[in-house]
C-alpha atoms as a PDB file:
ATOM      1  CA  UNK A   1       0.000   0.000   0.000  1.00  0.00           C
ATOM      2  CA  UNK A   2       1.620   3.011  -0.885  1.00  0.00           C
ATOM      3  CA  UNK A   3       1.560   5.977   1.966  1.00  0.00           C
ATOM      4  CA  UNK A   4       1.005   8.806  -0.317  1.00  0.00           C
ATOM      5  CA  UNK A   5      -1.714   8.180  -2.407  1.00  0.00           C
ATOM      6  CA  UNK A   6      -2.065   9.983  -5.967  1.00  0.00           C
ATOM      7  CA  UNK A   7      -3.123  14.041  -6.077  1.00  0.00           C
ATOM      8  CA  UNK A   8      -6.498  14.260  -7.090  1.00  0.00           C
ATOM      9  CA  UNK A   9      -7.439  17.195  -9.661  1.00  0.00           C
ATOM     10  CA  UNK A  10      -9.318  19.694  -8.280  1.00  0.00           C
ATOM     11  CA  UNK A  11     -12.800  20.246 -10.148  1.00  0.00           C
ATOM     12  CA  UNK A  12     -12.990  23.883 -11.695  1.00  0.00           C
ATOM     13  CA  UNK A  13     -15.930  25.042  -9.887  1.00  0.00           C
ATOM     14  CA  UNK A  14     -14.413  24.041  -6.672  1.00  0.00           C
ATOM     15  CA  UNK A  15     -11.276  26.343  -7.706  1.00  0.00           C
ATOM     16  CA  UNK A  16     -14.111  28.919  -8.496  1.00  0.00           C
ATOM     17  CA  UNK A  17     -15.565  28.967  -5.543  1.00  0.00           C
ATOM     18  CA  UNK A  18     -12.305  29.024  -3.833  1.00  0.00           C
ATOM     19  CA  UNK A  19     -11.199  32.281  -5.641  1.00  0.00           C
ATOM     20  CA  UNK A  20     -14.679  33.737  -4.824  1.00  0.00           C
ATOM     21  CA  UNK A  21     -14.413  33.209  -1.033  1.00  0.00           C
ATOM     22  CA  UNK A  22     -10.702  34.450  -0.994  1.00  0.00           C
ATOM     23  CA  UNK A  23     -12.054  37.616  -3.098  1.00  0.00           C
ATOM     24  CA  UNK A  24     -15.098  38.604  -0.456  1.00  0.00           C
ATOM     25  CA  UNK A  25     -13.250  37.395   2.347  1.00  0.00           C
ATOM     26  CA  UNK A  26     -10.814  40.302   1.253  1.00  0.00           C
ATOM     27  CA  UNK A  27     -13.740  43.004   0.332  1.00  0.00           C
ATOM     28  CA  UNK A  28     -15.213  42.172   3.749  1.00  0.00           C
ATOM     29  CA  UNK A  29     -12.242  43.109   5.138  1.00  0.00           C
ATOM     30  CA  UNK A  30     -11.600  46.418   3.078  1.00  0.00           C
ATOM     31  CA  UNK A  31     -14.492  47.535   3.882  1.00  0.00           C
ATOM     32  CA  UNK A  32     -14.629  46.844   7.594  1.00  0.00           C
ATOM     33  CA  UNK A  33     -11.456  48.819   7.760  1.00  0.00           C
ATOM     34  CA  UNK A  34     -12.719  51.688   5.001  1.00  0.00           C
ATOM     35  CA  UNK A  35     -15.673  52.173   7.708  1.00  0.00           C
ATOM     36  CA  UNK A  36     -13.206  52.330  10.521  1.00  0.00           C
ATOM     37  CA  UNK A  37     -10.964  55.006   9.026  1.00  0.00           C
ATOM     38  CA  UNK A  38     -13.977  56.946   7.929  1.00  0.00           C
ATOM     39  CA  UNK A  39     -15.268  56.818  11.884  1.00  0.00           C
ATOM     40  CA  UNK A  40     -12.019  57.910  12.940  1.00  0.00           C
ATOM     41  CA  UNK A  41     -11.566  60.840  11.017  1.00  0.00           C
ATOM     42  CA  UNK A  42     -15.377  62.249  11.196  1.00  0.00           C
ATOM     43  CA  UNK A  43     -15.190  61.786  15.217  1.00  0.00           C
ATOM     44  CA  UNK A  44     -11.709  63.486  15.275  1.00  0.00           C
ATOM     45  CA  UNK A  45     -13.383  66.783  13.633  1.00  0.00           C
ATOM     46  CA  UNK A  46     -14.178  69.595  16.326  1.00  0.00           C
ATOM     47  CA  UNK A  47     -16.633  69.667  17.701  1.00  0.00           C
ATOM     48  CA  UNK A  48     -19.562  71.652  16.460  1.00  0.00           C
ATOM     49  CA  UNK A  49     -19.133  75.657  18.199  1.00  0.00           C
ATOM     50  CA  UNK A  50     -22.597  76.656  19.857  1.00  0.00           C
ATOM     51  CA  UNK A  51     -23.253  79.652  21.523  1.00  0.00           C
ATOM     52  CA  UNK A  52     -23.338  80.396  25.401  1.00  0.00           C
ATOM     53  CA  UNK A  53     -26.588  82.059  25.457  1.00  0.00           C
ATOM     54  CA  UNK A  54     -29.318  83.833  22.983  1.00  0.00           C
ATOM     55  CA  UNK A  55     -31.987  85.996  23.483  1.00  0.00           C
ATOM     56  CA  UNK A  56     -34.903  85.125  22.053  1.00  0.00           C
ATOM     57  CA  UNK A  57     -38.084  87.089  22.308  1.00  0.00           C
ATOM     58  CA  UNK A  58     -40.838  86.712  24.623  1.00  0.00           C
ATOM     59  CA  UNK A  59     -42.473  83.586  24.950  1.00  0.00           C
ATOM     60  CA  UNK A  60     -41.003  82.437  22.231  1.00  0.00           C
ATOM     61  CA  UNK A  61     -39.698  78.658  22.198  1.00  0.00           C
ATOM     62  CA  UNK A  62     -37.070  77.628  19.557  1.00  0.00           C
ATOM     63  CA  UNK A  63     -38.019  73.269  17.775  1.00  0.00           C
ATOM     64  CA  UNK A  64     -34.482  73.144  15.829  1.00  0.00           C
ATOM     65  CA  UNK A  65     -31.414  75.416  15.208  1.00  0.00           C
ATOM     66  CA  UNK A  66     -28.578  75.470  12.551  1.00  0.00           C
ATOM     67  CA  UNK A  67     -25.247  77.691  11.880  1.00  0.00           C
ATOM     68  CA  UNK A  68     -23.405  78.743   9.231  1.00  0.00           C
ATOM     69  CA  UNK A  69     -20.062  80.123   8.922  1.00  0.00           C
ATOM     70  CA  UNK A  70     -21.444  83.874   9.674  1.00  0.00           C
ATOM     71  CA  UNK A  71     -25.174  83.349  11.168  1.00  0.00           C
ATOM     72  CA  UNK A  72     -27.021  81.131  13.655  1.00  0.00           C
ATOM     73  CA  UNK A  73     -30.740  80.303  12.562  1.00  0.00           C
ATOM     74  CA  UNK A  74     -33.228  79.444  15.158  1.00  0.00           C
ATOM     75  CA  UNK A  75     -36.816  78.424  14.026  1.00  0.00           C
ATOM     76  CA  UNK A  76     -39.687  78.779  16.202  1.00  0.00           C
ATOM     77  CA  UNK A  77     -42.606  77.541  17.567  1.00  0.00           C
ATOM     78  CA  UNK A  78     -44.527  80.395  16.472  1.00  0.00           C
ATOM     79  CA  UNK A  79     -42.999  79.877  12.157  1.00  0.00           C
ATOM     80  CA  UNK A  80     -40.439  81.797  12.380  1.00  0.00           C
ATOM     81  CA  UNK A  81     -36.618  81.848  11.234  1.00  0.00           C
ATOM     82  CA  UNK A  82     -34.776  83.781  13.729  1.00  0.00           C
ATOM     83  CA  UNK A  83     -31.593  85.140  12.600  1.00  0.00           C
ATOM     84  CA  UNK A  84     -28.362  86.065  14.753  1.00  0.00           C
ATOM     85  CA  UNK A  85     -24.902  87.380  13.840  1.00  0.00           C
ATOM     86  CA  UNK A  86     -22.511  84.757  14.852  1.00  0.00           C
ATOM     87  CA  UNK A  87     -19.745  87.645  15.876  1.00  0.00           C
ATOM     88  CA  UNK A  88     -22.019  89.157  18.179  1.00  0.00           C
ATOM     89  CA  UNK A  89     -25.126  86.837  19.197  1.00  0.00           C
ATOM     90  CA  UNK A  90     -27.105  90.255  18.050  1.00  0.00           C
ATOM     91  CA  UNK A  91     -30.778  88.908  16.349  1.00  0.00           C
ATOM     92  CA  UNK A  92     -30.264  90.617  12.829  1.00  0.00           C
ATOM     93  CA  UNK A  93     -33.477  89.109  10.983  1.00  0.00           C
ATOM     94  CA  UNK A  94     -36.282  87.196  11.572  1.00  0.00           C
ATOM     95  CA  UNK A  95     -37.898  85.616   8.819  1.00  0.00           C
ATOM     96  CA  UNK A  96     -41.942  84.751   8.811  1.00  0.00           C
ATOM     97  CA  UNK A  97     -42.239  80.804   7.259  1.00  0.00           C
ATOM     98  CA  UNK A  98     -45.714  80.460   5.182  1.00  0.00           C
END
């Protein structure tokens, strides 16, 4: 009986599917490690500048606020955009929505 018995061909859709799992295996792992980078660099960014305090009018209660590089926009309970000078915290505008 001899020890080492004769190699066997491998079929060509088992080579297939070997090439296949080595190629997702690696895009799996890409990927994983694209999402990582991409978490590390967007939670190394500052963090977002917000003022101390702002005046808003009487009885008026802000639902969402926003800034841009000059302006901070407050809208309202009441449908309106307030507007205030970042450099300052002055209100500058308010702005009725429809």
């Amino acid at each position: 009986m001899d020890p080492n018995p004769p190699e066997m061909a491998e079929p060509a859709n088992l080579r297939f599917l070997r090439v296949l799992v080595t190629v997702l295996t690696a895009t799996m792992i890409g990927g994983v490690l694209l999402i990582v980078g991409l978490m590390v660099m967007r939670l190394n960014q500052p963090a977002m500048i917000l003022p101390e305090t702002l005046r808003l009018p009487g009885g008026v209660q802000a639902t969402a606020f926003t800034q841009t590089a000059d302006h901070w926009l407050i809208v309202t309970q009441n449908g309106e955009i307030l507007v205030y000078d970042r450099a300052t915290s002055a209100l500058t505008q308010s702005i009725p929505l429809e």
